[in-house]
Protein backbone atom coordinates (compact mmCIF):
# COMPACT_ATOMS: atom_id res chain seq x y z
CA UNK A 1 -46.11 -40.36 -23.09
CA UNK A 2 -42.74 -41.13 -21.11
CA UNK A 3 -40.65 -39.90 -24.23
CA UNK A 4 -42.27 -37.05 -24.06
CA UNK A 5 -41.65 -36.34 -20.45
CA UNK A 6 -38.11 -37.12 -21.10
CA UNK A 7 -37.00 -34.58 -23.66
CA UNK A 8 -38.34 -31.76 -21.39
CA UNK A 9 -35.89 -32.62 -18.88
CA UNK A 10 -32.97 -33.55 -20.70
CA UNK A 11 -33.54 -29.53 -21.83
CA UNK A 12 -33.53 -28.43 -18.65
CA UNK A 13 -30.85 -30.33 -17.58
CA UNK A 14 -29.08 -28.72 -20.69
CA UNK A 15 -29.74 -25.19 -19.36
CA UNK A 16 -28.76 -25.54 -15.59
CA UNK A 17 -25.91 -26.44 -16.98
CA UNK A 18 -24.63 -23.74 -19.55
CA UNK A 19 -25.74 -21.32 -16.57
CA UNK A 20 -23.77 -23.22 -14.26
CA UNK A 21 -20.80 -23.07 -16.99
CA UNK A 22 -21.47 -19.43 -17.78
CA UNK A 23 -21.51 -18.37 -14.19
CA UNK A 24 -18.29 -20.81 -12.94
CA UNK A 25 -16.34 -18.67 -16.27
CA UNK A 26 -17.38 -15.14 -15.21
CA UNK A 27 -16.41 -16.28 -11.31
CA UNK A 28 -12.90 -17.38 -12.78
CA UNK A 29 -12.46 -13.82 -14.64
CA UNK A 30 -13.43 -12.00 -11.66
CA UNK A 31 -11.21 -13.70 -9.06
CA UNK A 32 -8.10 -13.47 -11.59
CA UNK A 33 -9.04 -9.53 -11.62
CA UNK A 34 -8.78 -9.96 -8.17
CA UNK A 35 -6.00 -11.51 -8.02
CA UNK A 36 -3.96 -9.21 -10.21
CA UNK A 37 -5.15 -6.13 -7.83
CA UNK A 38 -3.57 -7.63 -4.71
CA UNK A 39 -0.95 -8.50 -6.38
CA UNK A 40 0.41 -4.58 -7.60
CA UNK A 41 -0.79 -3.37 -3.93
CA UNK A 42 1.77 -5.86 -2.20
CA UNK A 43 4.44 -5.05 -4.79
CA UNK A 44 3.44 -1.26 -3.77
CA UNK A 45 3.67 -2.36 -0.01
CA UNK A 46 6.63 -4.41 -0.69
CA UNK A 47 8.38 -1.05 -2.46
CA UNK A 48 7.70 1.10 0.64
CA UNK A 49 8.73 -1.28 3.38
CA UNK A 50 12.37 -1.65 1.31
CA UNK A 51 12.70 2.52 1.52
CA UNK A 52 11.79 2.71 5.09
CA UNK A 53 13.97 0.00 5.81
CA UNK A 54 16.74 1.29 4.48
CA UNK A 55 16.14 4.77 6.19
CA UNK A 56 15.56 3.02 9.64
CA UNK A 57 19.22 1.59 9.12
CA UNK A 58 20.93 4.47 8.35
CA UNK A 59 22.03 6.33 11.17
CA UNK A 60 22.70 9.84 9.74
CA UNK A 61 19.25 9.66 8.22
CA UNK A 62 18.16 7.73 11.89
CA UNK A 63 19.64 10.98 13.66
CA UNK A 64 17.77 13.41 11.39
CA UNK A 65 14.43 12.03 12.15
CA UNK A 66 14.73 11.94 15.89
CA UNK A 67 16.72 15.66 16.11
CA UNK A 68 13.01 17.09 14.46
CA UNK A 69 11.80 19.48 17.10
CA UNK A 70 8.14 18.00 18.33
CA UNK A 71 6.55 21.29 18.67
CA UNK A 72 7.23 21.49 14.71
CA UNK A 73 5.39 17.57 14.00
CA UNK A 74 4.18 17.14 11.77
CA UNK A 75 7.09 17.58 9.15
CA UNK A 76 6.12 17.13 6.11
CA UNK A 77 8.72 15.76 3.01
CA UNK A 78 9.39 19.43 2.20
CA UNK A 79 10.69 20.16 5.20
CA UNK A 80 13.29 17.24 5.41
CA UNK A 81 16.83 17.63 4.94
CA UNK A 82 18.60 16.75 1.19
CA UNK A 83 19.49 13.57 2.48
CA UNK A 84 16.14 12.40 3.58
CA UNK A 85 14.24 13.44 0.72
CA UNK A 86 17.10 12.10 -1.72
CA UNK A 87 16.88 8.75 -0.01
CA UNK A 88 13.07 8.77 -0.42
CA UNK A 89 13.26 10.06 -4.27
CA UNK A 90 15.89 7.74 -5.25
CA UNK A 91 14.46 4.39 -3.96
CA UNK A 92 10.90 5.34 -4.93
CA UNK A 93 10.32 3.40 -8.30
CA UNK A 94 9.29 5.30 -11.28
CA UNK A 95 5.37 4.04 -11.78
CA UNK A 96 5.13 5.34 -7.68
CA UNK A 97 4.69 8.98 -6.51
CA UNK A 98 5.84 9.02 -2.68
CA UNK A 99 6.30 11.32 -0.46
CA UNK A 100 6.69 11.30 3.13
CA UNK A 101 5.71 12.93 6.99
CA UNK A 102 7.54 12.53 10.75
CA UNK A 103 5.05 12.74 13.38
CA UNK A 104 5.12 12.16 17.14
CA UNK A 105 3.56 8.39 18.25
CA UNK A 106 1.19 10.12 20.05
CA UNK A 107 -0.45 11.58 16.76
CA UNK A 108 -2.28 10.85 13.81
CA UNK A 109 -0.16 11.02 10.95
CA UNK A 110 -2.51 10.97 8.15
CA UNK A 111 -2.29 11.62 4.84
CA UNK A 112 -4.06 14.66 4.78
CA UNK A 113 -4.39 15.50 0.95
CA UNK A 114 -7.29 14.38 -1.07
CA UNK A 115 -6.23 12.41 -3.47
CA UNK A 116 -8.36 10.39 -6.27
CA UNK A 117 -6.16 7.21 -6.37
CA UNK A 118 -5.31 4.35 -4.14
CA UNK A 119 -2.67 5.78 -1.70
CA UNK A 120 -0.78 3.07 -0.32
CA UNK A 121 1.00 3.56 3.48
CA UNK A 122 3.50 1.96 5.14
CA UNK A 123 5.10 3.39 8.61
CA UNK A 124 8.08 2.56 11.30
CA UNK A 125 9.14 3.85 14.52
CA UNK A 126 12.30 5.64 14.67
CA UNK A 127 12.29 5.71 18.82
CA UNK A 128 16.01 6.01 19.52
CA UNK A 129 20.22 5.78 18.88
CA UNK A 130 23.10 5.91 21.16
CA UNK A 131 22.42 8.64 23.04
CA UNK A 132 18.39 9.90 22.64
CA UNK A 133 15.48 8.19 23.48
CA UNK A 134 12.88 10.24 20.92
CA UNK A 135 10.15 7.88 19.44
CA UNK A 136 9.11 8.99 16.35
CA UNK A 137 7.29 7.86 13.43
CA UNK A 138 8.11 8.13 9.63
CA UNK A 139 5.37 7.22 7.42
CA UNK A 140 5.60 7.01 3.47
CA UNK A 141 2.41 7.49 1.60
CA UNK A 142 2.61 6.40 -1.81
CA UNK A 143 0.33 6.40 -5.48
CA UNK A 144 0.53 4.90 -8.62
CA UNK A 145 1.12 8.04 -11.19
């Protein structure tokens, strides 16, 4: 009667563990998944933060932001000058749509389009050169195409 006993346990034991081996594989393919999503979203972050750098350094593009008239905000990326836009379209890498909007601090500076993918955003403060202290804020929204 003990060999009996014995066999019904060794297939349990057998059964706990291809469900613990079945569910420790499909927790490995959905972390990797995972994985590879915040991955492309920090590239995408990465991408934005090297444009807006890059604007917040130059000072003719610097000057441009902070001579935008505040009863005007918010501009949108139509509304910039050649420059600005070129310096937006140029940098923006080709699997990204971007565009971009100058808003006071004080506001929101949302998006503002519905849009059925991700949009990614990144923003900095543009606050002042030589001579003007005018805070404002340049955000970049950005999509995979």
């Amino acid at each position: 009667m003990i060999i009996k006993h014995k066999r019904g346990w060794i297939k349990i034991v057998e059964a706990f563990t291809a469900i613990l081996l079945i569910t420790g594989f499909l927790l490995i393919v959905f972390d990797r998944e995972d994985l590879q999503n915040q991955g492309s979203s920090q590239k995408i972050y990465d991408e934005e933060q090297k444009i807006l750098l890059e604007i917040q350094l130059n000072d003719s593009l610097r000057n441009e932001i902070l001579s935008y008239n505040s009863e005007n905000f918010p501009v949108e990326m139509e509304s910039f000058s050649n420059a600005l836009k070129e310096s937006i379209i140029t940098k923006t890498p080709s699997y990204l749509n971007c565009t971009g909007k100058v808003c006071s601090v004080q506001e929101d500076c949302g998006f503002g389009v519905n849009q059925s993918e991700e949009v990614y955003v990144q923003r900095i403060l543009i606050s002042a050169n030589l001579d003007t202290y005018n805070p404002r804020e340049l955000s970049l929204f950005c999509w995979v195409k």
